[in-house]
N, C-alpha and C. Protein backbone atom coordinates (compact mmCIF):
# COMPACT_ATOMS: atom_id res chain seq x y z
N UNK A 1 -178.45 -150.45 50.82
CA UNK A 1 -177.81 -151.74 50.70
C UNK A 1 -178.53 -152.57 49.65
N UNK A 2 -177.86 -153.16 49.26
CA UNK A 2 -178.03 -153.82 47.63
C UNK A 2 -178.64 -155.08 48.05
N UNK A 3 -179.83 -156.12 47.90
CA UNK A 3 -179.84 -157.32 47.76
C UNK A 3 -180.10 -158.12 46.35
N UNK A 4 -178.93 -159.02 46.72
CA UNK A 4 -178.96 -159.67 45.24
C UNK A 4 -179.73 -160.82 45.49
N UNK A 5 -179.41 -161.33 44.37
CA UNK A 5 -180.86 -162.66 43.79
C UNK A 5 -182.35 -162.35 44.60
N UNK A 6 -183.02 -161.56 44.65
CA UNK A 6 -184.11 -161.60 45.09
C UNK A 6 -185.03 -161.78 43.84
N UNK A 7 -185.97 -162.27 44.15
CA UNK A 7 -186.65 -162.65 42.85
C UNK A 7 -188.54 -162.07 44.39
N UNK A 8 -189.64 -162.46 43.62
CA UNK A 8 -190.76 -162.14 43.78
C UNK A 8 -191.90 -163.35 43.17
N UNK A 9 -192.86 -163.62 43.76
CA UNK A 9 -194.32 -164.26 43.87
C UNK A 9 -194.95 -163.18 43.89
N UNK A 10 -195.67 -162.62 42.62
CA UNK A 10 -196.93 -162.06 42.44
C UNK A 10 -198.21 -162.54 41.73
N UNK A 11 -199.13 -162.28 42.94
CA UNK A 11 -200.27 -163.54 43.02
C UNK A 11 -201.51 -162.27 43.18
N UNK A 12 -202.98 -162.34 42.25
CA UNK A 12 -203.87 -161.93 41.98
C UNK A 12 -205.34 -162.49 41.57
N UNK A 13 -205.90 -162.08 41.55
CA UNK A 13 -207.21 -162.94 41.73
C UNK A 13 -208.52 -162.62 40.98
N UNK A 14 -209.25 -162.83 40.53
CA UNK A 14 -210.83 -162.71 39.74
C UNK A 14 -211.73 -163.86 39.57
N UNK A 15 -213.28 -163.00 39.86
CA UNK A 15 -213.81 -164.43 39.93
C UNK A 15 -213.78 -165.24 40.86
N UNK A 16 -213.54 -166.74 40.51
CA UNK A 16 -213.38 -167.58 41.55
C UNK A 16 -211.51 -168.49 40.94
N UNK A 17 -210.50 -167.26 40.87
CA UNK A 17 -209.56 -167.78 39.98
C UNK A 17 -208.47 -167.08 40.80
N UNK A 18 -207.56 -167.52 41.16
CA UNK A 18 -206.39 -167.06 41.75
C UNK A 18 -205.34 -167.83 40.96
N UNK A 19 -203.98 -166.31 40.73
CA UNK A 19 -203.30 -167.48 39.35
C UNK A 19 -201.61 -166.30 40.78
N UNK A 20 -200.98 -167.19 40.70
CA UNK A 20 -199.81 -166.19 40.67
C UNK A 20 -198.70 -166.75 39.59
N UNK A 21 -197.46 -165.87 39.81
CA UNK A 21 -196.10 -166.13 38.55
C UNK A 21 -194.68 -165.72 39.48
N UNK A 22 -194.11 -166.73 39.59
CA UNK A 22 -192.69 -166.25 40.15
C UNK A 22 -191.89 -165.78 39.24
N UNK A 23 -191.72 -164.31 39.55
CA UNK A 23 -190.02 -164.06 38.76
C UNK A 23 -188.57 -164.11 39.29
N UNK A 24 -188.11 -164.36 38.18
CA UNK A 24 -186.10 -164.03 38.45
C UNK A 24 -186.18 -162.85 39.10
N UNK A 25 -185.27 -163.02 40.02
CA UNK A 25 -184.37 -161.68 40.00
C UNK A 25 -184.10 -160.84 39.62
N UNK A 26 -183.80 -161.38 38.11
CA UNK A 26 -183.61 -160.10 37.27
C UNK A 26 -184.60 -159.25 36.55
N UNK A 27 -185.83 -159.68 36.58
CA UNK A 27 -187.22 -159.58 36.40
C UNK A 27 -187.27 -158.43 37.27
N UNK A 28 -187.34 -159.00 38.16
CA UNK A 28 -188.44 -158.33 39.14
C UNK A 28 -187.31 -157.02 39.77
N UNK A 29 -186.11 -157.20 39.31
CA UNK A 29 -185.35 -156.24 39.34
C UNK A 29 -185.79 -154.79 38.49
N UNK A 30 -185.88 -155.35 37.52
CA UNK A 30 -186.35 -155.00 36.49
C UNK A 30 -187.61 -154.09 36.30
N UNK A 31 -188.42 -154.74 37.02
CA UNK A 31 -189.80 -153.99 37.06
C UNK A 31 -189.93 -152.85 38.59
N UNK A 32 -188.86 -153.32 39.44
CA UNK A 32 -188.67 -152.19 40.82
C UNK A 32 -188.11 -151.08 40.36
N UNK A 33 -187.00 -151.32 38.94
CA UNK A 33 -186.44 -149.88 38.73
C UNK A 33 -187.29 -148.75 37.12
N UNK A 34 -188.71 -149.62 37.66
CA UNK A 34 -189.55 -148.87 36.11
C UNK A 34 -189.79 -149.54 35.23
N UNK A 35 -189.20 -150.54 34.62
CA UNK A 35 -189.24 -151.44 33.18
C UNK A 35 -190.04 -151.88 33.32
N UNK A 36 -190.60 -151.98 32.23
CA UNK A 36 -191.56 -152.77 31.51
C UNK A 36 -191.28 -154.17 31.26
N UNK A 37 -192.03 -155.70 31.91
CA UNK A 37 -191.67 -156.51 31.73
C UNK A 37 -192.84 -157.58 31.21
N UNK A 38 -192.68 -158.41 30.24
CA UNK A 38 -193.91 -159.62 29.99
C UNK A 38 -193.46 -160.89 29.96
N UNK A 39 -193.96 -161.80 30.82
CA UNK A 39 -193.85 -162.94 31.33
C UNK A 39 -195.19 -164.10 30.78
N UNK A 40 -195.12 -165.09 30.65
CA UNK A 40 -195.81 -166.07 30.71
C UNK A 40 -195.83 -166.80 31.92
N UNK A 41 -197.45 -167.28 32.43
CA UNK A 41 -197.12 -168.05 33.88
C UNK A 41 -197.40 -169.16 32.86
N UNK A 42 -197.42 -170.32 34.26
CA UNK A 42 -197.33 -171.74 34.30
C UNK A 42 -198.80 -172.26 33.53
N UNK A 43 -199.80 -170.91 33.72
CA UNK A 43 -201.11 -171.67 33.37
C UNK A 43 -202.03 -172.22 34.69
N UNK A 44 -203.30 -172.05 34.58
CA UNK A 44 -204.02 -172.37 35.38
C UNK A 44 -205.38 -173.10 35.31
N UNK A 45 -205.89 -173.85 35.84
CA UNK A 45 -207.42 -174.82 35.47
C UNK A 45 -208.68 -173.88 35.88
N UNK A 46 -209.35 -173.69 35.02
CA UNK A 46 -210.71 -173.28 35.71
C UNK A 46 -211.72 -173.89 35.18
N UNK A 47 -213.04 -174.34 35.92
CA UNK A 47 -213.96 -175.14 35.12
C UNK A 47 -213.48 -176.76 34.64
N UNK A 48 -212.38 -177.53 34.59
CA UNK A 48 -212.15 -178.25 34.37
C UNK A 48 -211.08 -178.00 32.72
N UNK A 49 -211.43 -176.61 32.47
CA UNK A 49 -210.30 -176.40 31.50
C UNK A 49 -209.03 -175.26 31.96
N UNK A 50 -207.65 -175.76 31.36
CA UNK A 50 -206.41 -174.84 30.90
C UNK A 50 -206.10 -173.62 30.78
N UNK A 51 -205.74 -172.84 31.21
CA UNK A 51 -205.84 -171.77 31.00
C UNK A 51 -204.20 -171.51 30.84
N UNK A 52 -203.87 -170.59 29.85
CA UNK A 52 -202.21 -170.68 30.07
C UNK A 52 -202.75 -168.59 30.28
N UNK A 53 -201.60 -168.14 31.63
CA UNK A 53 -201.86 -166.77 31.74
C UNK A 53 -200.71 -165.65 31.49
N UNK A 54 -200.67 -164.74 31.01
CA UNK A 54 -199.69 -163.62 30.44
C UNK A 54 -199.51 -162.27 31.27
N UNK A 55 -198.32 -162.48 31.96
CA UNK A 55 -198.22 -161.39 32.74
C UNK A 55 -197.68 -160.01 31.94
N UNK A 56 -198.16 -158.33 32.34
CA UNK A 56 -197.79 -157.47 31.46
C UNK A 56 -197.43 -156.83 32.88
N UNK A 57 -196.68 -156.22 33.37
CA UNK A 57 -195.99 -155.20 34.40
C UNK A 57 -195.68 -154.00 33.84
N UNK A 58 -196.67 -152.84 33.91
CA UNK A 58 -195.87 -151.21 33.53
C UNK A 58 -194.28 -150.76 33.85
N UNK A 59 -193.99 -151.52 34.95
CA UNK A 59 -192.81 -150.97 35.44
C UNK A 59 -193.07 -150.41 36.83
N UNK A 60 -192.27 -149.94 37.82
CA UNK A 60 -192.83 -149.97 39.04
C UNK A 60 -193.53 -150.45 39.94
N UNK A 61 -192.99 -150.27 41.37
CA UNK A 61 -193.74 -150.87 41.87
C UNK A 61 -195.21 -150.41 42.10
N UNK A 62 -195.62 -148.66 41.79
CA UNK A 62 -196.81 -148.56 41.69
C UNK A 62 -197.34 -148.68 39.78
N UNK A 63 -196.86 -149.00 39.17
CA UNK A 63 -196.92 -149.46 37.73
C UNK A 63 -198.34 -150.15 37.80
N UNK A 64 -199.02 -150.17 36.13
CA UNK A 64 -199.99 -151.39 35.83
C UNK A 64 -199.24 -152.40 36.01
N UNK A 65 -200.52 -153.27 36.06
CA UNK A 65 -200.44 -155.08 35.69
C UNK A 65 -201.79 -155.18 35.42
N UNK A 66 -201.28 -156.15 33.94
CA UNK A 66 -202.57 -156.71 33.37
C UNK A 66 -202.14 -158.14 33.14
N UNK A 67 -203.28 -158.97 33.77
CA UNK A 67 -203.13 -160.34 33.36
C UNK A 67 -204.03 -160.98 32.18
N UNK A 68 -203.16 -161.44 31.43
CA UNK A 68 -204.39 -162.03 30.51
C UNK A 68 -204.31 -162.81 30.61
N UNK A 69 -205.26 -164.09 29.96
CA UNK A 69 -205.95 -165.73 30.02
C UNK A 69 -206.00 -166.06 28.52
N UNK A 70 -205.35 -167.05 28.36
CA UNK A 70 -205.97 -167.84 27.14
C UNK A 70 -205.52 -167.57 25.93
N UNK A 71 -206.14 -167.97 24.68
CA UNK A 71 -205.47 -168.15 23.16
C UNK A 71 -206.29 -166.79 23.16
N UNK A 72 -207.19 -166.37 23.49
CA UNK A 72 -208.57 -165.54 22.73
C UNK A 72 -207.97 -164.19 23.28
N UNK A 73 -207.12 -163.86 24.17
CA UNK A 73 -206.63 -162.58 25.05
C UNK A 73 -207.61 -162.16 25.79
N UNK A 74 -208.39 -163.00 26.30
CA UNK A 74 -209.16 -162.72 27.81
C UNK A 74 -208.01 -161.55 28.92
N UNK A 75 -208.79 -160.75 29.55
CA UNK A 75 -208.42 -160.19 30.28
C UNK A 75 -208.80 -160.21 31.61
N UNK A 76 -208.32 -161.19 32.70
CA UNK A 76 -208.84 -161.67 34.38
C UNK A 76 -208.13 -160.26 34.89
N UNK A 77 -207.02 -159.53 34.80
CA UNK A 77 -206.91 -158.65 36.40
C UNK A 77 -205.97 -157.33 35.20
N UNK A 78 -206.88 -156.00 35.56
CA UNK A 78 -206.44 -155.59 35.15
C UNK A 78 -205.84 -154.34 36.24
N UNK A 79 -205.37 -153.52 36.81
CA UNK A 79 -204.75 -152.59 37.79
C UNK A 79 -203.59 -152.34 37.98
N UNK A 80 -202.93 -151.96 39.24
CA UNK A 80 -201.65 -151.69 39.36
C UNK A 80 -200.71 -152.79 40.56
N UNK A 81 -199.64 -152.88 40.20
CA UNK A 81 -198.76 -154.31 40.96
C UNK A 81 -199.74 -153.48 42.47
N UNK A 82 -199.46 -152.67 42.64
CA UNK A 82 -199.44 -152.52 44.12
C UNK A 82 -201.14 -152.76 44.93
N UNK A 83 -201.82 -153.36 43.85
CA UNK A 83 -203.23 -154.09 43.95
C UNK A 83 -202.89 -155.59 44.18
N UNK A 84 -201.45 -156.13 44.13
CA UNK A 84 -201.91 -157.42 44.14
C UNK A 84 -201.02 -158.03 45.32
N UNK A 85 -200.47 -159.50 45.37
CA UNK A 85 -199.97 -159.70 46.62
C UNK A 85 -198.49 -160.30 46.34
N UNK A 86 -197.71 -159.82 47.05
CA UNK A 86 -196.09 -159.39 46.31
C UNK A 86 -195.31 -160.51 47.56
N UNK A 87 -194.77 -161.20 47.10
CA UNK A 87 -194.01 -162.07 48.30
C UNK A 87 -192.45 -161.94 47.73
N UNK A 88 -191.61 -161.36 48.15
CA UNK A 88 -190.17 -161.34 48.12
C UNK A 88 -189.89 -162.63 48.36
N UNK A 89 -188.43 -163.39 47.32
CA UNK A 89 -188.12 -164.27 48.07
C UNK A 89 -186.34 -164.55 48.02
N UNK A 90 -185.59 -164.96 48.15
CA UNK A 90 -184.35 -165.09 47.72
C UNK A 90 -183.91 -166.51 46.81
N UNK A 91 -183.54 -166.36 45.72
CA UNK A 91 -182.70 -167.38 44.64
C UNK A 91 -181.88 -168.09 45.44
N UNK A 92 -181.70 -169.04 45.05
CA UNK A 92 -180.23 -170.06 45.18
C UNK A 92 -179.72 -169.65 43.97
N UNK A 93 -178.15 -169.73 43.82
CA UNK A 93 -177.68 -169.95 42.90
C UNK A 93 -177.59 -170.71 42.15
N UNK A 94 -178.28 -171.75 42.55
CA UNK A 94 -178.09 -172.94 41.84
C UNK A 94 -179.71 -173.00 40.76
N UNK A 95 -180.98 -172.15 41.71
CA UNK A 95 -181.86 -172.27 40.73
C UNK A 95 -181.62 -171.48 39.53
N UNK A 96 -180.93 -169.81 39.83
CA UNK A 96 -180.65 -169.11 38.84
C UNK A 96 -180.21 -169.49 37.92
N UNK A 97 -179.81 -171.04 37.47
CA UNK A 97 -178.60 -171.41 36.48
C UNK A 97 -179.45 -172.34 36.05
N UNK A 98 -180.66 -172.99 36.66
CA UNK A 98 -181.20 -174.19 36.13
C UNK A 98 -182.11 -174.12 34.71
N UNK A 99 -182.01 -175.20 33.91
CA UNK A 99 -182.53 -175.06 32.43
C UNK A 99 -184.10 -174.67 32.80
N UNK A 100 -184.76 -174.22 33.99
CA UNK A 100 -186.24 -174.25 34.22
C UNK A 100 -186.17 -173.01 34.30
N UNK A 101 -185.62 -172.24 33.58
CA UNK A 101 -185.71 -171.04 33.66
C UNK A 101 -186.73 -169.84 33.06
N UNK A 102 -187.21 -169.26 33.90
CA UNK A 102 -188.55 -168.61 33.68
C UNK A 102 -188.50 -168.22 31.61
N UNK A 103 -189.75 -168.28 31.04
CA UNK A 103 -189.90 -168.21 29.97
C UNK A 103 -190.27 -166.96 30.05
N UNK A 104 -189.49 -165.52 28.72
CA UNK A 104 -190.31 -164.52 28.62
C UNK A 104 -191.22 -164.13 27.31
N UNK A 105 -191.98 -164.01 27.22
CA UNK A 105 -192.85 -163.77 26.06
C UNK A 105 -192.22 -163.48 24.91
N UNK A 106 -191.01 -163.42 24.44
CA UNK A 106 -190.50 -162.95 24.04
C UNK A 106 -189.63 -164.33 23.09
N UNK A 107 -189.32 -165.31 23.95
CA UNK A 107 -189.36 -166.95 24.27
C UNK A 107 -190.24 -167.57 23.67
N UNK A 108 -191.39 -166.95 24.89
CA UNK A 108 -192.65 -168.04 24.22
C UNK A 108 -193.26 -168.33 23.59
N UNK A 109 -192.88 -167.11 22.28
CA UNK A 109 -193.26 -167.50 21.01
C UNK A 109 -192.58 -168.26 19.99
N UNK A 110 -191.16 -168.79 20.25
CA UNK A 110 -190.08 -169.31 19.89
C UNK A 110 -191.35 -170.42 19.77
N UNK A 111 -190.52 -171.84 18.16
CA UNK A 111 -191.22 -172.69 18.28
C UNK A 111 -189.94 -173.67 19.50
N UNK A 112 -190.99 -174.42 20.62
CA UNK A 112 -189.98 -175.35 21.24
C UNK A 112 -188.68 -175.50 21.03
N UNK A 113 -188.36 -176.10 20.20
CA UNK A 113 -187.07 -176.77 19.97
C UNK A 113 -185.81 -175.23 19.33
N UNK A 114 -186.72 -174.56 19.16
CA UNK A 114 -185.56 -173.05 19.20
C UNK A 114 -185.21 -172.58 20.85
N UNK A 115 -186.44 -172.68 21.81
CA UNK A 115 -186.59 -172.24 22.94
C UNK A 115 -185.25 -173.36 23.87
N UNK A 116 -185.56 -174.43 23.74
CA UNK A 116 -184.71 -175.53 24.28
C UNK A 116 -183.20 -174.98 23.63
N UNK A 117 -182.76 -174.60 22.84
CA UNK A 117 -181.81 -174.35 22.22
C UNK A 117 -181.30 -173.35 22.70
N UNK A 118 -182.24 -172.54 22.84
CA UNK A 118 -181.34 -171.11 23.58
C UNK A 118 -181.16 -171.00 24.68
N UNK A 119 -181.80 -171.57 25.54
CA UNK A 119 -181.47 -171.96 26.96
C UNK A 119 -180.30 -172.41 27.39
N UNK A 120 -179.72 -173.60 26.76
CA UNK A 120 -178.63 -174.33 26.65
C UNK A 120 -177.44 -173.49 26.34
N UNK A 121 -177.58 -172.57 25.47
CA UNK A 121 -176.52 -171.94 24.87
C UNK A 121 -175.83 -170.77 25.97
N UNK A 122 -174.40 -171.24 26.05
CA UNK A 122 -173.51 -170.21 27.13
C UNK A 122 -173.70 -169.06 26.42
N UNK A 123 -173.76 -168.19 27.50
CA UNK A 123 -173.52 -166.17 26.93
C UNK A 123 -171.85 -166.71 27.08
């Protein structure tokens, strides 16, 4: 049996640093059937400084994950998803549609005002 909009909280840790990253649905769809997926999280504080963090998923659920930190490509967690802590959750439809829609690396190199632009734009 099929569940739709499920999306995922995967949350990992180093140090004295715990960062997690929620994905879409279609993400994390994505990475249950093998794909390879790269995400940007929200970013995290350590020490009193910023940290913005880069999620890499091999694909699978026993797949790598490597998280990196920062402008410099620090590397905090490097192993496999099934090392870290996986919370299923279910979408609204209404978040799936909202302009806060997860950024993919792919995005996040867009300058801003291209990124804002494509968001907006109907398929």
């Amino acid at each position: 049996m099929k569940t739709k909009n499920v999306g995922a909280t995967v949350s990992v840790s180093w140090d004295d640093v715990e960062v997690s990253v929620r994905l879409t649905p279609t993400n994390w769809a994505k990475i249950k059937v093998g794909k390879p997926v790269n995400v940007r999280g929200n970013g995290y504080h350590y020490e009193g400084e910023f940290f913005r963090d880069y999620w890499h998923f091999g694909g699978g659920l026993d797949g790598s994950l490597t998280v990196g930190y920062g402008k410099d490509g620090g590397v905090g967690f490097e192993g496999d998803l099934n090392d870290a802590e996986i919370e299923e959750h279910r979408e609204a439809a209404t978040a799936l549609n909202s302009p806060e829609k997860q950024t993919t690396e792919e995005e996040a190199e867009l300058p801003g005002i291209l990124r804002k632009r494509r968001r907006h734009v109907k398929a």
